[in-house]
PDB file of N, CA and C in Angstrom:
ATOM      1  N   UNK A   1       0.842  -1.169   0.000  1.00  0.00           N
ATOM      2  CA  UNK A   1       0.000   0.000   0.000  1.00  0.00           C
ATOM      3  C   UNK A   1       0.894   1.242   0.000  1.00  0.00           C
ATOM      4  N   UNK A   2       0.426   2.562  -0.894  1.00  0.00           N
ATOM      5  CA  UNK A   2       1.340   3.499  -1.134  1.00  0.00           C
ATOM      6  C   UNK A   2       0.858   4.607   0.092  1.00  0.00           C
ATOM      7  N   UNK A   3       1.794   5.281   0.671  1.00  0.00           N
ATOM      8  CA  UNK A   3       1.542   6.334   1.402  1.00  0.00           C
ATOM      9  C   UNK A   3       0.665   7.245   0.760  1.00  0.00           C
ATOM     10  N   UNK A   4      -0.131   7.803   1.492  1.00  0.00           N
ATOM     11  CA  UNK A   4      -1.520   8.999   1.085  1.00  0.00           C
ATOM     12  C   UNK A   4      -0.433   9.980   0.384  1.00  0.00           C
ATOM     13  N   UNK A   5       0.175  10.387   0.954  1.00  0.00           N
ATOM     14  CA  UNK A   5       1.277  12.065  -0.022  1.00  0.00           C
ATOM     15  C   UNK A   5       1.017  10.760  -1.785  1.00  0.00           C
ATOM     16  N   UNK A   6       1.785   9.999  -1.994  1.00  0.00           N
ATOM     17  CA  UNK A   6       1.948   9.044  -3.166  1.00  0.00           C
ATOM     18  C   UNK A   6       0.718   9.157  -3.729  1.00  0.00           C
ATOM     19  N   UNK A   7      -0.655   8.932  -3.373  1.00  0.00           N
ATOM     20  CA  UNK A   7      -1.627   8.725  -4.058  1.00  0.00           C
ATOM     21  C   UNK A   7      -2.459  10.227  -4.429  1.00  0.00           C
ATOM     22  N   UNK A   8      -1.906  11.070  -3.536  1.00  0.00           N
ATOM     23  CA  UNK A   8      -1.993  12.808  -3.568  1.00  0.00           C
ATOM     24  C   UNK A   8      -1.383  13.201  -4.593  1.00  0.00           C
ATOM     25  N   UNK A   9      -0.025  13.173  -5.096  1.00  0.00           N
ATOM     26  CA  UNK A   9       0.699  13.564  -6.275  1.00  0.00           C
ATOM     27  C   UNK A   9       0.450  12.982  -7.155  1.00  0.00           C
ATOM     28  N   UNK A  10       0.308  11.436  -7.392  1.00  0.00           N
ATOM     29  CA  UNK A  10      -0.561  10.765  -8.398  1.00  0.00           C
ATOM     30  C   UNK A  10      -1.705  11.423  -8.594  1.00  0.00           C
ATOM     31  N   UNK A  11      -2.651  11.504  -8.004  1.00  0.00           N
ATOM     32  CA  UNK A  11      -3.845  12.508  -8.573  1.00  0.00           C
ATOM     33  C   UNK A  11      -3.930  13.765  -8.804  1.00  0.00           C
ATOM     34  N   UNK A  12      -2.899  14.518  -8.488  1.00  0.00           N
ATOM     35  CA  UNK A  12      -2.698  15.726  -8.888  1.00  0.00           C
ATOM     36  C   UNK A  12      -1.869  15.815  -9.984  1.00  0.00           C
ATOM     37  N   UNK A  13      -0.774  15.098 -10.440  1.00  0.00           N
ATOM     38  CA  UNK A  13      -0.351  14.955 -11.763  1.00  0.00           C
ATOM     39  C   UNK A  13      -1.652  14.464 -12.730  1.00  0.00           C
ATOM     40  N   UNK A  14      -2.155  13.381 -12.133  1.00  0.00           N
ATOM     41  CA  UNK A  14      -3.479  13.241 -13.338  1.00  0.00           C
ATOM     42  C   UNK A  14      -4.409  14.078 -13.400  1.00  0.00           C
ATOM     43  N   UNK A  15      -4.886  14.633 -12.549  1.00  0.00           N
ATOM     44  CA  UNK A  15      -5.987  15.906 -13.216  1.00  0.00           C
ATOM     45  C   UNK A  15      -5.181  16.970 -13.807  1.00  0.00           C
ATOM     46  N   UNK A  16      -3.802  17.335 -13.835  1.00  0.00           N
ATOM     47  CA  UNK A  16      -2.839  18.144 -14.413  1.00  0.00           C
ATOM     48  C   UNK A  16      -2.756  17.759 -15.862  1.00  0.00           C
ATOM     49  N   UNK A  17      -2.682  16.631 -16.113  1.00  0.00           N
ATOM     50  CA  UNK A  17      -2.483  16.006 -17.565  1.00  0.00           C
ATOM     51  C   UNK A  17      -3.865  16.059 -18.081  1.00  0.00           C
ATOM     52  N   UNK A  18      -5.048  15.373 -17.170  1.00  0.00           N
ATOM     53  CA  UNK A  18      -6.402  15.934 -18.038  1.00  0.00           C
ATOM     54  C   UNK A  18      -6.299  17.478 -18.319  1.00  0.00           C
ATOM     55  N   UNK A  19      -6.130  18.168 -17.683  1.00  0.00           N
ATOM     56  CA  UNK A  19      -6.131  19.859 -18.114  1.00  0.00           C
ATOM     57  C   UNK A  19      -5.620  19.666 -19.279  1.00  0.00           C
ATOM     58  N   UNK A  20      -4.269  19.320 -19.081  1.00  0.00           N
ATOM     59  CA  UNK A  20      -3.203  20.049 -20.429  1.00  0.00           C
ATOM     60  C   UNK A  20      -4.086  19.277 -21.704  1.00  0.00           C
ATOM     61  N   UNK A  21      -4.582  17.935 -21.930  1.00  0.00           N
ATOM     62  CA  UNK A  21      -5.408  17.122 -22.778  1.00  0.00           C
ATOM     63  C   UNK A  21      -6.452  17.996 -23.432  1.00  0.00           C
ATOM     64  N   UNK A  22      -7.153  18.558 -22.230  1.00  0.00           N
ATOM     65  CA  UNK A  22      -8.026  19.603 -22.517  1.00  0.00           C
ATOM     66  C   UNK A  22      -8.220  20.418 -23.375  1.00  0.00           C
ATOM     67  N   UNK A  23      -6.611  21.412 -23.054  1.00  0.00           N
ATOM     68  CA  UNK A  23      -6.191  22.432 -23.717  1.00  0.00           C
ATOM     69  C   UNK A  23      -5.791  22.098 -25.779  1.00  0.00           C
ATOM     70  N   UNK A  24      -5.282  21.022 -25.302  1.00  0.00           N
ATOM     71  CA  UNK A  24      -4.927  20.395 -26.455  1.00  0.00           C
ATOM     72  C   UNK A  24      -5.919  20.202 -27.036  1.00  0.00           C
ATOM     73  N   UNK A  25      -7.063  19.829 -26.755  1.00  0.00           N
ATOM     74  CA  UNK A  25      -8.219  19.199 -27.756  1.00  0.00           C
ATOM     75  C   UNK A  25      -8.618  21.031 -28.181  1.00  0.00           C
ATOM     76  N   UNK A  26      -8.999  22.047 -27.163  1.00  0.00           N
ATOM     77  CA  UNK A  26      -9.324  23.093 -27.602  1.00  0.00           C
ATOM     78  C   UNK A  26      -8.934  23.714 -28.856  1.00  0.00           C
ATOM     79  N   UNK A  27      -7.425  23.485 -28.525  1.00  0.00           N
ATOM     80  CA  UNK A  27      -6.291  24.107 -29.499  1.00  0.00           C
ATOM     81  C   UNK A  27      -6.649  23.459 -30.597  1.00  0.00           C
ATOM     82  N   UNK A  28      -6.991  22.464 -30.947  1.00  0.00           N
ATOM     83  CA  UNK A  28      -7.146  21.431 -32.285  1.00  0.00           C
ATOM     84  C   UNK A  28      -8.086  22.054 -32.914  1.00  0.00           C
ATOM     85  N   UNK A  29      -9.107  22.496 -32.139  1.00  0.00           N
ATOM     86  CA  UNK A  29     -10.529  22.811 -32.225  1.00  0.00           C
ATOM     87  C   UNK A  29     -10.438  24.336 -32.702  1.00  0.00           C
ATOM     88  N   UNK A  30      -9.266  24.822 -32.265  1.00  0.00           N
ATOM     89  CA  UNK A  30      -9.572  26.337 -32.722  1.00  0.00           C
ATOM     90  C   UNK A  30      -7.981  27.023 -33.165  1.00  0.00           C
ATOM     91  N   UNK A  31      -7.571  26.676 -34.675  1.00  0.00           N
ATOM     92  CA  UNK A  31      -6.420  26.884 -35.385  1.00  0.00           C
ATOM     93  C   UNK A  31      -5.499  28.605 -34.798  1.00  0.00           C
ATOM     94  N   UNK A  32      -6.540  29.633 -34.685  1.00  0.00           N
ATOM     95  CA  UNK A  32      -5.777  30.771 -34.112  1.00  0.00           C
ATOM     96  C   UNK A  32      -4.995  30.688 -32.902  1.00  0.00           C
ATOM     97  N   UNK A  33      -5.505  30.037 -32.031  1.00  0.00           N
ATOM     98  CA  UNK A  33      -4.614  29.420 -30.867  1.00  0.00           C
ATOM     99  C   UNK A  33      -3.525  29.244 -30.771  1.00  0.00           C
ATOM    100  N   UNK A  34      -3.244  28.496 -32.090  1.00  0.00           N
ATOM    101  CA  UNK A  34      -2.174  27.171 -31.864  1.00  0.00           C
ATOM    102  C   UNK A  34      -0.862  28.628 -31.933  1.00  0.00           C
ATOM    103  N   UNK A  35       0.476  28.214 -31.762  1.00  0.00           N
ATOM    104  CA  UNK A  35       1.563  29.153 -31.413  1.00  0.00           C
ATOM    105  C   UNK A  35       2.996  28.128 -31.240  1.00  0.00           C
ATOM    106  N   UNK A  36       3.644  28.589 -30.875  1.00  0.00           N
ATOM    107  CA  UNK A  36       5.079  27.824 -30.847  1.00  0.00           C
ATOM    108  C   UNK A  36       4.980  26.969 -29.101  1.00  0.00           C
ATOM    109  N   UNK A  37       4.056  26.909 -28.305  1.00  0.00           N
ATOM    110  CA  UNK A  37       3.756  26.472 -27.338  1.00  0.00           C
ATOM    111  C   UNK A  37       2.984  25.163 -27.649  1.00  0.00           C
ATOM    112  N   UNK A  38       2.857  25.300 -28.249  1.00  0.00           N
ATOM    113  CA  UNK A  38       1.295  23.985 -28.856  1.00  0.00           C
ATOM    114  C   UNK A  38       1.957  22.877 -29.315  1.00  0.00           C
ATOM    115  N   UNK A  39       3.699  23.380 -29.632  1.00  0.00           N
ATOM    116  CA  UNK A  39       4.536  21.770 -30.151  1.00  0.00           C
ATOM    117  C   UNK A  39       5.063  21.344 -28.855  1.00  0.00           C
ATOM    118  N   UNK A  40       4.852  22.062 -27.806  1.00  0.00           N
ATOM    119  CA  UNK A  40       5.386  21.369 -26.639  1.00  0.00           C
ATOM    120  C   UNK A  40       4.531  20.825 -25.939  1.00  0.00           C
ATOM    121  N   UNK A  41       3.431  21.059 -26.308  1.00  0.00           N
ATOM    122  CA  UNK A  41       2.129  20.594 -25.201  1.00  0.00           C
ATOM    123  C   UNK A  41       2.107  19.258 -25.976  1.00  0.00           C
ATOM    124  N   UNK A  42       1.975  19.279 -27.605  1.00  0.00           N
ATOM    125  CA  UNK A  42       1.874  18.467 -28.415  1.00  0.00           C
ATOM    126  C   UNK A  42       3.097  16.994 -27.849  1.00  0.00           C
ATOM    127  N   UNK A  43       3.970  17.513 -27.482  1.00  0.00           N
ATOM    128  CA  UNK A  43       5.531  16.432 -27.365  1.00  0.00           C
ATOM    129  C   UNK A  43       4.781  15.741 -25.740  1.00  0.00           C
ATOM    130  N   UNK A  44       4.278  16.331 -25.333  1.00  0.00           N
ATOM    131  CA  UNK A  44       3.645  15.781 -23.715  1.00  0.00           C
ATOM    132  C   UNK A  44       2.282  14.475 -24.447  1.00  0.00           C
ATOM    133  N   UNK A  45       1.563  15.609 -24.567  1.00  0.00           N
ATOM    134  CA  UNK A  45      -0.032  14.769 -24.935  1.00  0.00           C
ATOM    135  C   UNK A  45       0.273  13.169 -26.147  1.00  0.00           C
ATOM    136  N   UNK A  46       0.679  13.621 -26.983  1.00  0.00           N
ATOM    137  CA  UNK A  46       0.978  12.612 -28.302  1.00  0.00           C
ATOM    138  C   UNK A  46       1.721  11.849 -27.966  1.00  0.00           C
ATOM    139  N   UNK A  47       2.740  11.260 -27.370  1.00  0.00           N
ATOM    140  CA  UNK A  47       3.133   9.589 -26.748  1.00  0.00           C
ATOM    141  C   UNK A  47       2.207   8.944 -26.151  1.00  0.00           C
ATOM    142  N   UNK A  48       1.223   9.768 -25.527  1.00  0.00           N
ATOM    143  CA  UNK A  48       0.134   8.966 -24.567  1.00  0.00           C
ATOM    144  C   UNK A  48      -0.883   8.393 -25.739  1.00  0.00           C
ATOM    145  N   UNK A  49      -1.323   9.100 -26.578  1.00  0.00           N
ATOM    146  CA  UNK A  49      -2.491   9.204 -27.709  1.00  0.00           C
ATOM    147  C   UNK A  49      -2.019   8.071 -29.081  1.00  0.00           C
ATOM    148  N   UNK A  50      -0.153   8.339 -29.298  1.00  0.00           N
ATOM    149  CA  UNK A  50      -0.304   7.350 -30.433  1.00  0.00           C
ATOM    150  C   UNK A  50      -0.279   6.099 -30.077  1.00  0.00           C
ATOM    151  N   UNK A  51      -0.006   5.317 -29.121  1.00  0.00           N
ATOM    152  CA  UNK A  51      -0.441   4.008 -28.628  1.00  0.00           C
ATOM    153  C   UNK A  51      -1.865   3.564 -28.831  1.00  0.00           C
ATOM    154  N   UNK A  52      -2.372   4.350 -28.360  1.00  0.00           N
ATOM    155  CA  UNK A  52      -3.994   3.990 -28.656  1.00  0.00           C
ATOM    156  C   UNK A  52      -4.696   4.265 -29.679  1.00  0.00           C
ATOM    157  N   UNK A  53      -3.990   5.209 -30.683  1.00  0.00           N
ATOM    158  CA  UNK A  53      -4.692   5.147 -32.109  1.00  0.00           C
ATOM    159  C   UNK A  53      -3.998   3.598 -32.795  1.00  0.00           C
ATOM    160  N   UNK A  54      -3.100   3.502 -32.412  1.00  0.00           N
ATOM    161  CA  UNK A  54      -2.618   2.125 -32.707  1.00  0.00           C
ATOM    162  C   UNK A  54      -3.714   0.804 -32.841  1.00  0.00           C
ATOM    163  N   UNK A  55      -4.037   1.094 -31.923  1.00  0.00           N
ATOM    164  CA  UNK A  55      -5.027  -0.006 -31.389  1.00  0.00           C
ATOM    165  C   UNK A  55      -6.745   0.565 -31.657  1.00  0.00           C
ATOM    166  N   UNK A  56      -7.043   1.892 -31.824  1.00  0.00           N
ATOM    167  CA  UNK A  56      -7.954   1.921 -31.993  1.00  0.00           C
ATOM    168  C   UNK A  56      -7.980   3.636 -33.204  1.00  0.00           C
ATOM    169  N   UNK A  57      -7.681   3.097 -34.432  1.00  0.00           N
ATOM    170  CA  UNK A  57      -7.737   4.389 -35.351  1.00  0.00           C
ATOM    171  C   UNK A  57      -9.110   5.442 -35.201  1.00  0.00           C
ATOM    172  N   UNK A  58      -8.484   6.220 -35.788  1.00  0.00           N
ATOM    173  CA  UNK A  58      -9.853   7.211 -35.734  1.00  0.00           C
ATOM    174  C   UNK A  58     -11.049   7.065 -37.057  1.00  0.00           C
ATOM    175  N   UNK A  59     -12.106   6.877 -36.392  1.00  0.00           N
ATOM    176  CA  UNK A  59     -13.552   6.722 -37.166  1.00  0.00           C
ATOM    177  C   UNK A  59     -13.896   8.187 -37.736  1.00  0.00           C
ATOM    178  N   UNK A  60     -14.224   7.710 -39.500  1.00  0.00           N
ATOM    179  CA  UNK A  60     -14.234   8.944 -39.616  1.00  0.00           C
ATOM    180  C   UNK A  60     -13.864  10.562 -39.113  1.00  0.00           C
ATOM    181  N   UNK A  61     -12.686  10.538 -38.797  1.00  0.00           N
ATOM    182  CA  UNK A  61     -12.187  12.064 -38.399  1.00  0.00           C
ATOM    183  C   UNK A  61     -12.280  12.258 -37.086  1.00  0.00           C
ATOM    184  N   UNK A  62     -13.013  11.110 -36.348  1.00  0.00           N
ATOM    185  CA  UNK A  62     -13.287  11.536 -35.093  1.00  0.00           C
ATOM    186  C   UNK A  62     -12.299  10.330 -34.163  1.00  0.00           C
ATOM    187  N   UNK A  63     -11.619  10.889 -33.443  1.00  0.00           N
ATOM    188  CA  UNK A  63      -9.996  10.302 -32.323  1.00  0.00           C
ATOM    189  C   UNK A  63     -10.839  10.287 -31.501  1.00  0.00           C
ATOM    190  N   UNK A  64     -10.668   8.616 -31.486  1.00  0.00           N
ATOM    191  CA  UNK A  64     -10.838   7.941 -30.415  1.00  0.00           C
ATOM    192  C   UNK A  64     -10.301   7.928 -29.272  1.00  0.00           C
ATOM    193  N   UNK A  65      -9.139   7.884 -29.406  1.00  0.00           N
ATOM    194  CA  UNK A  65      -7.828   7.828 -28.615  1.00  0.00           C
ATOM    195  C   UNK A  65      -7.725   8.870 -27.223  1.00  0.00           C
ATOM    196  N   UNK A  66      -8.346   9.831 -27.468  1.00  0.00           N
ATOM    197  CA  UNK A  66      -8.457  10.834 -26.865  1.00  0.00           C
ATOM    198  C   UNK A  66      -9.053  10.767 -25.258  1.00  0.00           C
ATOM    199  N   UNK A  67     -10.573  10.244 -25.931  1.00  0.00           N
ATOM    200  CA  UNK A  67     -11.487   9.771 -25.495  1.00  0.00           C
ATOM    201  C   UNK A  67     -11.050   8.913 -24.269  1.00  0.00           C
ATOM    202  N   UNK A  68     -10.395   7.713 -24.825  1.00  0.00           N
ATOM    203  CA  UNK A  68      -9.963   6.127 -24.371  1.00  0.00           C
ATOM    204  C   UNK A  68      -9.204   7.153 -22.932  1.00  0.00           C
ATOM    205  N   UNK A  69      -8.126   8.065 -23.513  1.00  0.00           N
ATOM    206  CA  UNK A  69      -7.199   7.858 -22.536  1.00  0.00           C
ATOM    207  C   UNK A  69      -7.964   8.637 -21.115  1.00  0.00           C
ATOM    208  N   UNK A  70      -8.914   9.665 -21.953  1.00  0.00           N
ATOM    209  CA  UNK A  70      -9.352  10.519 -20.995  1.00  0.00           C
ATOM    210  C   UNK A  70     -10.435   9.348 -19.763  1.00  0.00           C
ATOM    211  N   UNK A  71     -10.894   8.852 -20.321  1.00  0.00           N
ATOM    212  CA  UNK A  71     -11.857   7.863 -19.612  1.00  0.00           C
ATOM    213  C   UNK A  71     -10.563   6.961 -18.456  1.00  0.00           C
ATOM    214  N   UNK A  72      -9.498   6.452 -18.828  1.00  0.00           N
ATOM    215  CA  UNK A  72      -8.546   5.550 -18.391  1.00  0.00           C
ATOM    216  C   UNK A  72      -8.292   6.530 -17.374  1.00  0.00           C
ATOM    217  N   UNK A  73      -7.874   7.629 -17.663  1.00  0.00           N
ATOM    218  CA  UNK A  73      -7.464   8.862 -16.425  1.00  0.00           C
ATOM    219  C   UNK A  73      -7.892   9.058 -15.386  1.00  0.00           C
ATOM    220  N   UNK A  74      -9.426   9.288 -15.877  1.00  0.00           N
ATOM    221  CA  UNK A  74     -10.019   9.475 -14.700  1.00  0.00           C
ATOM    222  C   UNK A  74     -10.625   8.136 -13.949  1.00  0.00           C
ATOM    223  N   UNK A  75     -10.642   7.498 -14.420  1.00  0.00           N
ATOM    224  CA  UNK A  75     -10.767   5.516 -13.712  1.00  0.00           C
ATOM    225  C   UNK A  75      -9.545   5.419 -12.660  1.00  0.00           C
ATOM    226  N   UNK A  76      -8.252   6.142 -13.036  1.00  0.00           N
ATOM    227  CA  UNK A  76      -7.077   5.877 -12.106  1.00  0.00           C
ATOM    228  C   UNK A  76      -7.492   7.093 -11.358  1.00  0.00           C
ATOM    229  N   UNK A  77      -7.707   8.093 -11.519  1.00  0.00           N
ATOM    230  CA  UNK A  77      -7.865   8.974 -10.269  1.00  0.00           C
ATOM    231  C   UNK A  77      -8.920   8.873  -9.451  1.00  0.00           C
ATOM    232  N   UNK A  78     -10.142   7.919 -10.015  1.00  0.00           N
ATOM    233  CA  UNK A  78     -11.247   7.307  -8.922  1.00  0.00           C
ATOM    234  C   UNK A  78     -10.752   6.613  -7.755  1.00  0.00           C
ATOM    235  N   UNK A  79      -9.458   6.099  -8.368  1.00  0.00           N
ATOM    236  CA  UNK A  79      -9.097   4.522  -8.032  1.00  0.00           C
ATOM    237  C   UNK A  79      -7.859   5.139  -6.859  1.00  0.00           C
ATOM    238  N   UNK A  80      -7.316   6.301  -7.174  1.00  0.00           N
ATOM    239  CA  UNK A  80      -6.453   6.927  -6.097  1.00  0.00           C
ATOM    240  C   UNK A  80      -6.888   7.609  -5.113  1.00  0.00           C
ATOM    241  N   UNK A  81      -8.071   8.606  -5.794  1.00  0.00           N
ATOM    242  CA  UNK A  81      -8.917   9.324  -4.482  1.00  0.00           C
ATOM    243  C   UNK A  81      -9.792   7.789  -3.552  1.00  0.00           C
ATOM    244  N   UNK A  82     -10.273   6.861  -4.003  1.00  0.00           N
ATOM    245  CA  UNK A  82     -10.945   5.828  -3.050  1.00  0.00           C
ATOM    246  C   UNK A  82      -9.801   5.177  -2.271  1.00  0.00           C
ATOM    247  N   UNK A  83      -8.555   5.320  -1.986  1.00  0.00           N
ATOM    248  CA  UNK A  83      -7.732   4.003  -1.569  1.00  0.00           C
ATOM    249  C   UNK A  83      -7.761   5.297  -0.034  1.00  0.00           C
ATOM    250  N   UNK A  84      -8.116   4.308   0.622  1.00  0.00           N
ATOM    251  CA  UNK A  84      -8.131   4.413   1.614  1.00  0.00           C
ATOM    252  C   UNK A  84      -6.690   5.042   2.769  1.00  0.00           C
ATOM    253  N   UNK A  85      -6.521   5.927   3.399  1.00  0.00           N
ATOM    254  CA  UNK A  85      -5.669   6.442   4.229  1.00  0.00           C
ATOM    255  C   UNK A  85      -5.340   6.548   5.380  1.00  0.00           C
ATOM    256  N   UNK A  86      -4.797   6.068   6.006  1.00  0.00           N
ATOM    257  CA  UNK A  86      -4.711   5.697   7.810  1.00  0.00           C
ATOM    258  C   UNK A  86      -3.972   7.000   8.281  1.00  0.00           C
ATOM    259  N   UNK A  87      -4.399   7.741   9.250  1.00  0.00           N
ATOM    260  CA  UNK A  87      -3.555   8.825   9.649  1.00  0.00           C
ATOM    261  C   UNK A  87      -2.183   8.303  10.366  1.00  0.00           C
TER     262      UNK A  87
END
């Protein structure tokens, strides 16, 4: 069993990465945005995303992958906020 601080930074890095995911889907969504910042967000988000287009391509235009990981994310941060903590 991991110490509570461990399962605290684990869930705070993962709702950190849903944000930045976020931002990223926005940015996709809206071309004026995008800027010399958007290839670095891009170098974060896209190792996580091309694994799973791997396994699951995009349907008609619409990324799946996205979806998959965002759902997987927040399943692990259910799964970190429920584990129980002994003072």
């Amino acid at each position: 069993m991991l110490p509570c601080i461990v399962w605290d930074v684990l869930s705070k890095l993962f709702g950190l990465y849903l944000l930045l995911m976020l931002v990223y889907a926005v940015v996709s969504w809206i071309p004026s945005l995008r800027g010399r910042w958007t290839d670095y967000l891009a170098m974060v988000i896209e190792p996580v995303l091309t694994p799973v287009r791997r396994v699951i391509p995009p349907l008609g235009g619409l990324d799946l992958s996205f979806l998959v990981v965002f759902i997987v994310l927040q399943f692990v941060m259910r799964l970190a906020a429920g584990e129980p903590c002994s003072p």
